[in-house]
C-alpha atoms as a PDB file:
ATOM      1  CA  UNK A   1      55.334  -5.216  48.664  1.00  0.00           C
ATOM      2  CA  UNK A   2      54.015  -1.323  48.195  1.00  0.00           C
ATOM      3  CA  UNK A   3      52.436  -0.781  45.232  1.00  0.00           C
ATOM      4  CA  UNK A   4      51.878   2.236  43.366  1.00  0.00           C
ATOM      5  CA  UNK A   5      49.585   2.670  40.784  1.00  0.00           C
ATOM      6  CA  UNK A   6      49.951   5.669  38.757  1.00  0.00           C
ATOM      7  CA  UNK A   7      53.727   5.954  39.400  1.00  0.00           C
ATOM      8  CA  UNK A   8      54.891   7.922  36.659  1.00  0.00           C
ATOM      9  CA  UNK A   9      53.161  11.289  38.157  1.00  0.00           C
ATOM     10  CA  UNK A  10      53.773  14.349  40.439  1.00  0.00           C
ATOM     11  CA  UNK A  11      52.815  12.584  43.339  1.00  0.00           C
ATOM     12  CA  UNK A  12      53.948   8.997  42.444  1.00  0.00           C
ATOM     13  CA  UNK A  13      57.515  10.115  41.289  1.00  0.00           C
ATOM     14  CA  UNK A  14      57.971  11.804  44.726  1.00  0.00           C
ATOM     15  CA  UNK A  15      55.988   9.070  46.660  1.00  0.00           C
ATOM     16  CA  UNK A  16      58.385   6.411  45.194  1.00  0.00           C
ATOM     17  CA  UNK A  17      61.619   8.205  47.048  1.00  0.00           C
ATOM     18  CA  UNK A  18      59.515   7.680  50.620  1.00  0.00           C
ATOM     19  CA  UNK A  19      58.629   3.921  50.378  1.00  0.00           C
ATOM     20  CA  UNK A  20      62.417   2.470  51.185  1.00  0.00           C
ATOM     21  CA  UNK A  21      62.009   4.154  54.261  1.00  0.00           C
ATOM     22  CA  UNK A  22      59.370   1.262  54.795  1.00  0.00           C
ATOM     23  CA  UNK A  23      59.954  -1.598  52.879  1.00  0.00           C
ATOM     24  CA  UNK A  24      62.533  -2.949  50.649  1.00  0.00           C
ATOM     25  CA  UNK A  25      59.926  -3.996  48.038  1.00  0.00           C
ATOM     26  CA  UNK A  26      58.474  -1.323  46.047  1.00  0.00           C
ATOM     27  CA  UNK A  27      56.226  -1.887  42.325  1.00  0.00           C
ATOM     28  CA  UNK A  28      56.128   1.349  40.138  1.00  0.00           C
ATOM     29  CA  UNK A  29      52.692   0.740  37.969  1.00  0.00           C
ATOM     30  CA  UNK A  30      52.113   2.755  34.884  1.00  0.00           C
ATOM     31  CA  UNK A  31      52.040   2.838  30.952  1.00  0.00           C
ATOM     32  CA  UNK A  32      56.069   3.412  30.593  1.00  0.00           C
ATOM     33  CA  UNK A  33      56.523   2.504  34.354  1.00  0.00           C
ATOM     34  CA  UNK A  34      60.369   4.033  35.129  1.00  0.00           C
ATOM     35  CA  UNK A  35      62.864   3.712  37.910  1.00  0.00           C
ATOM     36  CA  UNK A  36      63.156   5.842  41.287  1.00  0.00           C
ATOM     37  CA  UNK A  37      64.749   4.107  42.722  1.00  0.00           C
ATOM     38  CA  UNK A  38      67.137   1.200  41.792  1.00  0.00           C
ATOM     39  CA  UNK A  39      65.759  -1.577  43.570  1.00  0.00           C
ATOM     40  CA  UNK A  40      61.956  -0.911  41.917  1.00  0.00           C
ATOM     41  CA  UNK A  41      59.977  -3.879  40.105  1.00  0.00           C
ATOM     42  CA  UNK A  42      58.511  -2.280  37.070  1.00  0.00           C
ATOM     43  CA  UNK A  43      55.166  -2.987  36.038  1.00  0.00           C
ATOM     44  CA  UNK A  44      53.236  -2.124  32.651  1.00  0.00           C
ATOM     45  CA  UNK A  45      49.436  -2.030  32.891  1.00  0.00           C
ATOM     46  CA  UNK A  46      46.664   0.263  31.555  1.00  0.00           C
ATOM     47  CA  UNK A  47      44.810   0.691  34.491  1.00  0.00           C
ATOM     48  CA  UNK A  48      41.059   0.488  32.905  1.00  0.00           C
ATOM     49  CA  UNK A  49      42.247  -3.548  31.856  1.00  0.00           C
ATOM     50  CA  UNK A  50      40.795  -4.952  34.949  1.00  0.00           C
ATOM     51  CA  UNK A  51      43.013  -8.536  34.560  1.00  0.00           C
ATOM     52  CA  UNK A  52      46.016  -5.823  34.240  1.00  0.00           C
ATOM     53  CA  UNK A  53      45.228  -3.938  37.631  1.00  0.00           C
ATOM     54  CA  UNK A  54      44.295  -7.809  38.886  1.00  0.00           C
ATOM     55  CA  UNK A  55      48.118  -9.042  38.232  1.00  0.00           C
ATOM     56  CA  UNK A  56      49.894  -5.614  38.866  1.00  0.00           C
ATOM     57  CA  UNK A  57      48.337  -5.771  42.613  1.00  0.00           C
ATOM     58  CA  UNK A  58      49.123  -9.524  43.289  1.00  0.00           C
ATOM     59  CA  UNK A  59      51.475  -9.564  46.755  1.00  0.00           C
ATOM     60  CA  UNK A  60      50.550  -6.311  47.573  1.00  0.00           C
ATOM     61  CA  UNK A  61      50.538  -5.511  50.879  1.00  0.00           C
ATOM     62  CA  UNK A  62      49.684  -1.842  50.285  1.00  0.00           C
ATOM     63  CA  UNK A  63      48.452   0.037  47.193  1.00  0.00           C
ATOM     64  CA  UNK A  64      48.486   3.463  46.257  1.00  0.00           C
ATOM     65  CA  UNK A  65      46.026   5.002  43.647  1.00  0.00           C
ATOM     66  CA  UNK A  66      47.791   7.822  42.664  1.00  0.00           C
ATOM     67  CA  UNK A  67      46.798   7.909  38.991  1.00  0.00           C
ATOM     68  CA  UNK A  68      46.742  11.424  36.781  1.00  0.00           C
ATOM     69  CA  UNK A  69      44.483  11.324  33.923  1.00  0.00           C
ATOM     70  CA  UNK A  70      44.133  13.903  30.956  1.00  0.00           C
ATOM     71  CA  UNK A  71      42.181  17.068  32.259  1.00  0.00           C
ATOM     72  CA  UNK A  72      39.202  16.430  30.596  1.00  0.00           C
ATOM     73  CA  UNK A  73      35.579  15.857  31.755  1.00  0.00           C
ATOM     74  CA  UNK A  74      34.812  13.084  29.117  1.00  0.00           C
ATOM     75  CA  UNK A  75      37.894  11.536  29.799  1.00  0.00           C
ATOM     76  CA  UNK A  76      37.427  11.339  33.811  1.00  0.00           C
ATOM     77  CA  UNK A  77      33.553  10.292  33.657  1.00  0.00           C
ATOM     78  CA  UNK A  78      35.032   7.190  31.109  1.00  0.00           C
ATOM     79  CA  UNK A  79      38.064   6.051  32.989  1.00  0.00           C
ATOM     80  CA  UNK A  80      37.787   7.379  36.369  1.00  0.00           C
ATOM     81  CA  UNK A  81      34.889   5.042  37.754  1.00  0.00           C
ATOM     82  CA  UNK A  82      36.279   1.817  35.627  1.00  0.00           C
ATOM     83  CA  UNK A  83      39.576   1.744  37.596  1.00  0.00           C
ATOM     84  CA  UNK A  84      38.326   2.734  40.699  1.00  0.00           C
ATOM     85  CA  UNK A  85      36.055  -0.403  40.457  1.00  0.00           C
ATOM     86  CA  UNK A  86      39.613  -2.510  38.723  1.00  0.00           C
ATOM     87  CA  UNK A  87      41.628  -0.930  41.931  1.00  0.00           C
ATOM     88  CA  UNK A  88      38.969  -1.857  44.918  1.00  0.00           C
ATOM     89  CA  UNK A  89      37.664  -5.376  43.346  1.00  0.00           C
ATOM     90  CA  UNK A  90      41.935  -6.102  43.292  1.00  0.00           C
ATOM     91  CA  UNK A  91      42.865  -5.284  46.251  1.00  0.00           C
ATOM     92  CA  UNK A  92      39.977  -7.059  47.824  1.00  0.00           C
ATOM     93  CA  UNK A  93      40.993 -10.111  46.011  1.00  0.00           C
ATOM     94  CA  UNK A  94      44.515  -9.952  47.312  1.00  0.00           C
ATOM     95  CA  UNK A  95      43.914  -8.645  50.568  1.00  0.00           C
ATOM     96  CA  UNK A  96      45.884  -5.316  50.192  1.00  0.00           C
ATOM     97  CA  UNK A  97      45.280  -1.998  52.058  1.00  0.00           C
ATOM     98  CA  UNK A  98      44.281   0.537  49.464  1.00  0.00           C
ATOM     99  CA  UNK A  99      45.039   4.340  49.774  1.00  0.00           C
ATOM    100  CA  UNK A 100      43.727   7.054  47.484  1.00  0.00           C
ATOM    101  CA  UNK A 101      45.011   9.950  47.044  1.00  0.00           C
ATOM    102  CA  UNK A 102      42.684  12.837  45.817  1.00  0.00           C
ATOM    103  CA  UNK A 103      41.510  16.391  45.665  1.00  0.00           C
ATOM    104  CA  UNK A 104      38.895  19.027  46.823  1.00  0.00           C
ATOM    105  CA  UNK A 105      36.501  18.872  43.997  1.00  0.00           C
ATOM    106  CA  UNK A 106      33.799  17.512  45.636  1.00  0.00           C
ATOM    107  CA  UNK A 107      33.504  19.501  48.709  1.00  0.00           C
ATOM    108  CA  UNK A 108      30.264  22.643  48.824  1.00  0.00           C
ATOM    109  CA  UNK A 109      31.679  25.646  47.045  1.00  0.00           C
ATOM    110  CA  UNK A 110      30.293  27.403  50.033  1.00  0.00           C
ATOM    111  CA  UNK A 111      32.604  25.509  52.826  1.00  0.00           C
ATOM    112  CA  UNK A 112      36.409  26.689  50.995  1.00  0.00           C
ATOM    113  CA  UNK A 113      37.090  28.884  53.045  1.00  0.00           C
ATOM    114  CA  UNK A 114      37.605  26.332  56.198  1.00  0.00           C
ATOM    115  CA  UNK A 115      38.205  22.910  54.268  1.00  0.00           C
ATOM    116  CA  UNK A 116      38.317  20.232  56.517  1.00  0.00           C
ATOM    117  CA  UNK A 117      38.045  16.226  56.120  1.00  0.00           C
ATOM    118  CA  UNK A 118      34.140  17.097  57.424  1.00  0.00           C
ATOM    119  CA  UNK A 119      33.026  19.462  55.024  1.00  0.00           C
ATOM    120  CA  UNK A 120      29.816  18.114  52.917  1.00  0.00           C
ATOM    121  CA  UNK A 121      30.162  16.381  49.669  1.00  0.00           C
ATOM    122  CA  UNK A 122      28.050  18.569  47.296  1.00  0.00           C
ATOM    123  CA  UNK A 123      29.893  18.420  43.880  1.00  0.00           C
ATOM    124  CA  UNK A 124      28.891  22.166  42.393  1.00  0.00           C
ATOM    125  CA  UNK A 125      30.844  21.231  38.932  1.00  0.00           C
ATOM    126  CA  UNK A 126      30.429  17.841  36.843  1.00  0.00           C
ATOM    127  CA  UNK A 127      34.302  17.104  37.387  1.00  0.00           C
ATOM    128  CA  UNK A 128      33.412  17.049  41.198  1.00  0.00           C
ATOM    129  CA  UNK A 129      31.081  14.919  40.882  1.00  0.00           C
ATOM    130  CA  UNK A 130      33.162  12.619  39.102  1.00  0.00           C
ATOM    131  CA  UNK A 131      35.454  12.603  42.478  1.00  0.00           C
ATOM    132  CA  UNK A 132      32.289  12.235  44.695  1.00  0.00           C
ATOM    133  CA  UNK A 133      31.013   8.803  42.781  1.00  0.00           C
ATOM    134  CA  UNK A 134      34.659   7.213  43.531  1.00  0.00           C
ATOM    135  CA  UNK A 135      34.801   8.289  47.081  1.00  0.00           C
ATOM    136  CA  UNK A 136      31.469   7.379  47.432  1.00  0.00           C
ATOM    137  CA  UNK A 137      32.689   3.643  45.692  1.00  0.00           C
ATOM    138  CA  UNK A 138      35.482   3.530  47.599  1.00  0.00           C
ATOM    139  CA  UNK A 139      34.023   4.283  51.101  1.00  0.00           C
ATOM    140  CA  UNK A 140      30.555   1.855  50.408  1.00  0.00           C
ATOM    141  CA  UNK A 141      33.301  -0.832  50.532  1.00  0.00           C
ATOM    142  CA  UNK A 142      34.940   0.371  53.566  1.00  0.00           C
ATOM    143  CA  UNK A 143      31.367   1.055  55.624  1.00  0.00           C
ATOM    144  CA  UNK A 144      30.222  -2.693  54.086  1.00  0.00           C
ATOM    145  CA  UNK A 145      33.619  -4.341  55.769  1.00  0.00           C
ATOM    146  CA  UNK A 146      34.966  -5.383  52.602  1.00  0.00           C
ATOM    147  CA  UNK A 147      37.728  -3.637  51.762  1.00  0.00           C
ATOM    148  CA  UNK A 148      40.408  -1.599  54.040  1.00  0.00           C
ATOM    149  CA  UNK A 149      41.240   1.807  52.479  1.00  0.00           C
ATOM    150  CA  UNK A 150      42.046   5.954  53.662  1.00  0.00           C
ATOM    151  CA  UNK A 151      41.666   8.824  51.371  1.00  0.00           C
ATOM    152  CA  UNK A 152      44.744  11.376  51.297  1.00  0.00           C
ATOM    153  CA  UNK A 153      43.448  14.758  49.668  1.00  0.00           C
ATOM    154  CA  UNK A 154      45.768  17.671  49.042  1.00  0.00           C
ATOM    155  CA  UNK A 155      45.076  21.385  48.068  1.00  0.00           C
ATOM    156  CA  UNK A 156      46.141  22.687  44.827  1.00  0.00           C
ATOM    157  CA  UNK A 157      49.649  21.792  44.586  1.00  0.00           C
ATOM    158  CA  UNK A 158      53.333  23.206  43.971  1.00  0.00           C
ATOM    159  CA  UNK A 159      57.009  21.842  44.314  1.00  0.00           C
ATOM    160  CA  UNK A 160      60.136  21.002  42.409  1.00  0.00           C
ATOM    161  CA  UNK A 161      59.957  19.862  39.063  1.00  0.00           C
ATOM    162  CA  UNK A 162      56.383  19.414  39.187  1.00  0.00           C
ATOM    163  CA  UNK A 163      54.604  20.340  35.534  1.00  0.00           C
ATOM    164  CA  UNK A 164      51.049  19.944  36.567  1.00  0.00           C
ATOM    165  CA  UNK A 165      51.189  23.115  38.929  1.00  0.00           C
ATOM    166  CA  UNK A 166      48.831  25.810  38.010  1.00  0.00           C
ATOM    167  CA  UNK A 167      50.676  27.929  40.916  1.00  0.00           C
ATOM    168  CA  UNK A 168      54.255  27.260  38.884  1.00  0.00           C
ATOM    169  CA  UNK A 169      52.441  27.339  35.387  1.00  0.00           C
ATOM    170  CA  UNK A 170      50.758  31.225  35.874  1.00  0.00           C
ATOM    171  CA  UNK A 171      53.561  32.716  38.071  1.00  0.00           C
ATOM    172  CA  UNK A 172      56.609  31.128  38.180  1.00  0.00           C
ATOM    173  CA  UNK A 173      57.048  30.061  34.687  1.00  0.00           C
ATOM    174  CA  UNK A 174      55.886  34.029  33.226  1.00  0.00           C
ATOM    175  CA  UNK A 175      58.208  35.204  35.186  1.00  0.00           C
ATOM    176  CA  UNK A 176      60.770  33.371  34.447  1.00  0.00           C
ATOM    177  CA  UNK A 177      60.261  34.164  30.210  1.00  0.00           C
ATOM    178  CA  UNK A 178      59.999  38.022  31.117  1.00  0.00           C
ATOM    179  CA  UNK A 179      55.979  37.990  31.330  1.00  0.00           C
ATOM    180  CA  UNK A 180      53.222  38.860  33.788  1.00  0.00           C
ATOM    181  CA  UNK A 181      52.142  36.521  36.082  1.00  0.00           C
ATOM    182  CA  UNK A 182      48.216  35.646  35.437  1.00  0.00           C
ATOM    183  CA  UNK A 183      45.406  34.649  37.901  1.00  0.00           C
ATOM    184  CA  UNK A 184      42.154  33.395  37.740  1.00  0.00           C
ATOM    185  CA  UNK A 185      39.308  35.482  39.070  1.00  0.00           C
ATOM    186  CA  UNK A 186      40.676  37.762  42.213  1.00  0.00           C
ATOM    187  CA  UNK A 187      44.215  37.593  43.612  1.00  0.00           C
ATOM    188  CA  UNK A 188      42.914  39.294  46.515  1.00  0.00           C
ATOM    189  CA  UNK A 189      41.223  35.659  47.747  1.00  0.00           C
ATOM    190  CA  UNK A 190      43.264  33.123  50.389  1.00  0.00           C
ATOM    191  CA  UNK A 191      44.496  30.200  48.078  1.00  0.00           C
ATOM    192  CA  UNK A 192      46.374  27.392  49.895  1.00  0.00           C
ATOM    193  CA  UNK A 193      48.540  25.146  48.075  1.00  0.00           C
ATOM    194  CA  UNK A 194      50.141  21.350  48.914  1.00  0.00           C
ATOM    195  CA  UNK A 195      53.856  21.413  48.815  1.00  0.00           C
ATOM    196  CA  UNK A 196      54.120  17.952  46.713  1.00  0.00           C
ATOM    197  CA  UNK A 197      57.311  16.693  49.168  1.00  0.00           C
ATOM    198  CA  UNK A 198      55.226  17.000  52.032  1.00  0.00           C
ATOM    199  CA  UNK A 199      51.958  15.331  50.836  1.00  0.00           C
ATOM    200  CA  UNK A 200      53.996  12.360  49.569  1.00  0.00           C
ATOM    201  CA  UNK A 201      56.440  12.336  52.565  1.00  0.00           C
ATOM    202  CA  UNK A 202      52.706  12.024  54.465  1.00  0.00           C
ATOM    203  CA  UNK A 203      51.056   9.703  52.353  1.00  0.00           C
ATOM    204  CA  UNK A 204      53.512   6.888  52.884  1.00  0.00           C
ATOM    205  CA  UNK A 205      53.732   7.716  56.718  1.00  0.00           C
ATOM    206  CA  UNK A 206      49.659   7.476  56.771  1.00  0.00           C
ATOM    207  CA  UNK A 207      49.864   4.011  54.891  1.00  0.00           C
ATOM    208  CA  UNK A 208      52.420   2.482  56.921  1.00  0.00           C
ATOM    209  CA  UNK A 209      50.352   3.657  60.130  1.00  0.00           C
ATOM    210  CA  UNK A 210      47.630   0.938  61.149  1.00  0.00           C
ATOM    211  CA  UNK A 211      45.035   3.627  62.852  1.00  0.00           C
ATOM    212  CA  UNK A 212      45.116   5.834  59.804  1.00  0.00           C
ATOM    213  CA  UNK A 213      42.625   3.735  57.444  1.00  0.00           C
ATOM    214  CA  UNK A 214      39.403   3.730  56.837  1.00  0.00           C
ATOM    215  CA  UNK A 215      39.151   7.355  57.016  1.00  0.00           C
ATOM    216  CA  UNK A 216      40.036  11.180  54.867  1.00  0.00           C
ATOM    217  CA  UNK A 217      43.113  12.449  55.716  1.00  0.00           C
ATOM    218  CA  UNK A 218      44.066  16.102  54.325  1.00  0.00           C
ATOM    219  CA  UNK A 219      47.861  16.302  53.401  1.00  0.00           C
ATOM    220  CA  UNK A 220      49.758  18.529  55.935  1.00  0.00           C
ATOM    221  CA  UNK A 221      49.596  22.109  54.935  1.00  0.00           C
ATOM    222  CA  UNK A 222      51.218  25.300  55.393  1.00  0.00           C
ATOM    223  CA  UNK A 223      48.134  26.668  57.466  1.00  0.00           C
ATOM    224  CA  UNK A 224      48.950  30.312  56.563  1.00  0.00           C
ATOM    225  CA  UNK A 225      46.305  32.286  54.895  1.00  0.00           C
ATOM    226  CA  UNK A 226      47.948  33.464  51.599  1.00  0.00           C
ATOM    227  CA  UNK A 227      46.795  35.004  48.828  1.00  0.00           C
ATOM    228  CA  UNK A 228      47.264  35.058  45.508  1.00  0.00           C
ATOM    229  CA  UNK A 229      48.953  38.490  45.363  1.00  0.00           C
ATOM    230  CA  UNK A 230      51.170  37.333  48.122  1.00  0.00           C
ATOM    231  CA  UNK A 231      52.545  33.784  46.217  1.00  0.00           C
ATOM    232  CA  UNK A 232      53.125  36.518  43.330  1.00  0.00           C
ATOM    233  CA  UNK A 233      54.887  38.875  45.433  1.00  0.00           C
ATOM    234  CA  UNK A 234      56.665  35.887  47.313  1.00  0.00           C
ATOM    235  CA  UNK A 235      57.760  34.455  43.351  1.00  0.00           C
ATOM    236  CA  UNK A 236      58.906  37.988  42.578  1.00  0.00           C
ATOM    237  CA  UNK A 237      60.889  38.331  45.540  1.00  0.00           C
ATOM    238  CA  UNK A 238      62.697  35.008  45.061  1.00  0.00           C
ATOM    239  CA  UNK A 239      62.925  35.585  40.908  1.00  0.00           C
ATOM    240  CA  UNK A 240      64.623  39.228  41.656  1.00  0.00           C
ATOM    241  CA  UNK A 241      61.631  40.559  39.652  1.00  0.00           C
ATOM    242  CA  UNK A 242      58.917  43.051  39.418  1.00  0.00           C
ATOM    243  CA  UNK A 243      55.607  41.402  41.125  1.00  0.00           C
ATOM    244  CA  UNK A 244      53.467  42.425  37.583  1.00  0.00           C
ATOM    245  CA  UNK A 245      50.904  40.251  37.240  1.00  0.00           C
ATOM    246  CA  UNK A 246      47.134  39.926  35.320  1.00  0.00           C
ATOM    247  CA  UNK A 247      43.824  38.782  36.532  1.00  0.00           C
ATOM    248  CA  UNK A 248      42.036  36.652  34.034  1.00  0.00           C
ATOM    249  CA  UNK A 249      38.250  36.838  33.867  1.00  0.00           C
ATOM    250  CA  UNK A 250      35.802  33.876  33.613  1.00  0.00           C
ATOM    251  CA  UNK A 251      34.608  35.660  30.436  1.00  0.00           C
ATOM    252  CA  UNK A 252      38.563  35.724  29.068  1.00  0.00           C
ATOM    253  CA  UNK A 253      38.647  31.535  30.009  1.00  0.00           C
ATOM    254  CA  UNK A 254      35.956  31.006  28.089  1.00  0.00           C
ATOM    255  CA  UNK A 255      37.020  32.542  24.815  1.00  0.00           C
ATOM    256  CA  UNK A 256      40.269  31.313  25.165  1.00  0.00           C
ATOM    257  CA  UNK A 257      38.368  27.974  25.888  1.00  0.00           C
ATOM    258  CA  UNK A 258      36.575  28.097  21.893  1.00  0.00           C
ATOM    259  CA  UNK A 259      40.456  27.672  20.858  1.00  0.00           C
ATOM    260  CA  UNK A 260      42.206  25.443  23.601  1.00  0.00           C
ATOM    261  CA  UNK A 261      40.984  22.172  25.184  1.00  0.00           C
ATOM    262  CA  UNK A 262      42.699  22.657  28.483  1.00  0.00           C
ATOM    263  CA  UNK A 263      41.564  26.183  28.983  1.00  0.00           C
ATOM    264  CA  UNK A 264      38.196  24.983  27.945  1.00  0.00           C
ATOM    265  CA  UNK A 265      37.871  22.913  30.995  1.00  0.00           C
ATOM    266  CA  UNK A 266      38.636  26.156  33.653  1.00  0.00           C
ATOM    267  CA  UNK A 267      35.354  27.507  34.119  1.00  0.00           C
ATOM    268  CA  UNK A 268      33.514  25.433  35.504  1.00  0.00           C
ATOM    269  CA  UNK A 269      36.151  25.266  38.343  1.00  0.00           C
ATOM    270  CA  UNK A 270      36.342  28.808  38.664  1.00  0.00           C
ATOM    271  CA  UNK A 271      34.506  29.049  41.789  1.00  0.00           C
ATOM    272  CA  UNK A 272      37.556  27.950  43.802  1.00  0.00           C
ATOM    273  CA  UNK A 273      39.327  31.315  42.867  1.00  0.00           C
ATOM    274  CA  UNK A 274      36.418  33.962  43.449  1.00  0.00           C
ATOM    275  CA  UNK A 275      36.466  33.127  47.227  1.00  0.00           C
ATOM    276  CA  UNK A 276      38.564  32.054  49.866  1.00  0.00           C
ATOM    277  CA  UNK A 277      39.648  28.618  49.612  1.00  0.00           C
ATOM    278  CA  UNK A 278      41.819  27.823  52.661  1.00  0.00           C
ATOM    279  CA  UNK A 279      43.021  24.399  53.147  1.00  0.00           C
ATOM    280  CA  UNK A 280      42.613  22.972  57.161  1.00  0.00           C
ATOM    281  CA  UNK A 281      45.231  19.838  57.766  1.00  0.00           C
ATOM    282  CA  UNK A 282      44.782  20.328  61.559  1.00  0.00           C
ATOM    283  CA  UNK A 283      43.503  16.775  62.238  1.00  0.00           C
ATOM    284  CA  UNK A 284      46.710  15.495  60.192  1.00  0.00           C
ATOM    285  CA  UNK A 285      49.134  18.050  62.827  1.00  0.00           C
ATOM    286  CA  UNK A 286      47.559  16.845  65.550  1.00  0.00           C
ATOM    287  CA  UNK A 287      48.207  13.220  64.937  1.00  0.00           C
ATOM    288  CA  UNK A 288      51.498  13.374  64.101  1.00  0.00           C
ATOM    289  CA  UNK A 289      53.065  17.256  65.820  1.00  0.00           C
ATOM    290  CA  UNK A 290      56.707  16.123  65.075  1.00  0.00           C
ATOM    291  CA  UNK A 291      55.979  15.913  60.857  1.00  0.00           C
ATOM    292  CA  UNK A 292      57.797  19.549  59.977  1.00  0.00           C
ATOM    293  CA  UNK A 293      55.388  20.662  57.154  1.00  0.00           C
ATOM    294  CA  UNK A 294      57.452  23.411  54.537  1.00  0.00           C
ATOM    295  CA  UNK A 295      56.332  26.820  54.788  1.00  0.00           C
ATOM    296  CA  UNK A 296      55.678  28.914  51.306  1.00  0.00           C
ATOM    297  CA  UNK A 297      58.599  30.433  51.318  1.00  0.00           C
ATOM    298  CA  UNK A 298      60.539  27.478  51.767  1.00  0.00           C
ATOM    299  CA  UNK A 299      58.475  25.917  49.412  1.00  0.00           C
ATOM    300  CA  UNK A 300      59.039  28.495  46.749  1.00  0.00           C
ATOM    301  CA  UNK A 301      62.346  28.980  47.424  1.00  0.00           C
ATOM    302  CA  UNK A 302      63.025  24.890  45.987  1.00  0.00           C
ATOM    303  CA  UNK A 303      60.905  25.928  42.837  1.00  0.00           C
ATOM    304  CA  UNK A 304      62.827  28.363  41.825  1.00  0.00           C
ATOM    305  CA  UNK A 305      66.462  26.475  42.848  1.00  0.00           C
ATOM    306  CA  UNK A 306      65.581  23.738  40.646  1.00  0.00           C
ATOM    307  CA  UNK A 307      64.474  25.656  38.312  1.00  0.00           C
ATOM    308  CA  UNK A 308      61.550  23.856  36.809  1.00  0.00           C
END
């Protein structure tokens, strides 16, 4: 049994179409857990009820934390560390392998523009630290002998019917209502960006390969170094439109921020758009050379197909 926890987001959805390639029994854990594919067990659980994430892990072989919460920095410092500690203390109890799959935040703003799987932890914003605590959780367990677990991080991300993009929210989707494309800070930075197919395609191949844990892994990445105004010419080109497109100031975030929640969160992250911030997933080519990883145009040429 593969279990993933989380299921009903960008990377679970996708995630859940790799798994048969590895086993025939596959749990989809969330809220309103739904079908990928037809053979899944369906599980409802709120992941902060401990006794929930206890039962929804029983017979798992290997779980996957893939959870989403709301973009919001009282939300994550609430629920963030109380599953993390419901996740590890169940899969210790049941003996399962545990993989989590994260993000950048808590690398040194001053090491983005060569990210690798050694670059410091040293959180510069309070949602990065958020991400440090549960690595640092996760890996105390690992050092102590306890538990068995790898961390999969990926760069900001794009793909096909993903909604959480802000690549596909600020470009793709203007464009395709008539408008300017926006971008935080300076389109003139390197910006790297996980195609969603490929990080999940390389998640389950990570889990299902016994050298792999205990250790960060960075999803495989187009190693290009792209910027901002080329993924907005690159969208135009594709969309058959003009490449117009706005730069949006820190200042601009945070008025917007005094009227909308989600925008209100943006600044503090801002730092990853007034540099480079290029994305290294050499250690994950090296391992495994024959894993074809999607270049951006291919990558932005299935956005726009799908349409979404």
């Amino acid at each position: 049994m593969q279990t993933i926890l989380g299921s009903g987001g960008a990377i679970g959805n996708v995630l859940a179409k790799e798994l048969p390639s590895y086993t025939d029994q596959v749990r989809l854990v969330a809220r309103h857990p739904k079908k990928v594919n037809n053979t899944d067990e369906l599980f409802t659980a709120d992941l902060t009820d401990k006794d929930a994430v206890n039962n929804a892990v029983k017979g798992s072989k290997v779980v996957y934390l893939v959870a989403g919460l709301t973009y919001n920095l009282k939300v994550w410092q609430q629920k963030w560390p109380v599953i993390m500690k419901n996740v590890i203390s169940a899969c210790k109890q049941h003996d399962a392998r545990l993989v989590f799959f994260d993000n950048i935040y808590m690398y040194d703003e001053n090491s983005l523009d060569n990210i690798t799987e050694e670059n410091p932890i040293n959180p510069p914003s309070k949602k990065g630290k958020v991400r440090a605590d549960l690595v640092n959780m996760l890996m105390n367990e690992v050092k102590a002998g306890k538990l068995t677990a790898m961390i999969v991080r990926a760069a900001d991300f794009y793909g096909p019917e993903i909604n959480s993009s802000m690549l596909q929210e600020t470009v793709y989707k203007n464009f395709k209502k008539g408008k300017k494309a926006n971008w935080l800070a300076d389109a003139n930075k390197i910006h790297s960006f996980t195609y969603v197919p490929d990080a999940a395609k390389a998640t389950a191949l990570l889990a299902n390969t016994a050298d792999a844990y205990n250790q960060v892994w960075h999803a495989p990445t187009d190693d290009a170094k792209i910027t901002g105004i080329d993924l907005i010419n690159m969208f135009a080109k594709e969309m058959d439109v003009k490449p117009r497109y706005s730069i949006i100031p820190k200042a601009m975030i945070k008025l917007i921020g005094l009227f909308n929640p989600i925008m209100r969160e943006i600044p503090e992250m801002m730092y990853q758009n007034d540099r480079d911030y290029f994305f290294n997933s050499e250690k994950f080519r090296k391992r495994f050379p024959d894993f074809r990883i999607t270049s951006y145009a291919e990558g932005i040429k299935e956005v726009v197909k799908t349409g979404k």
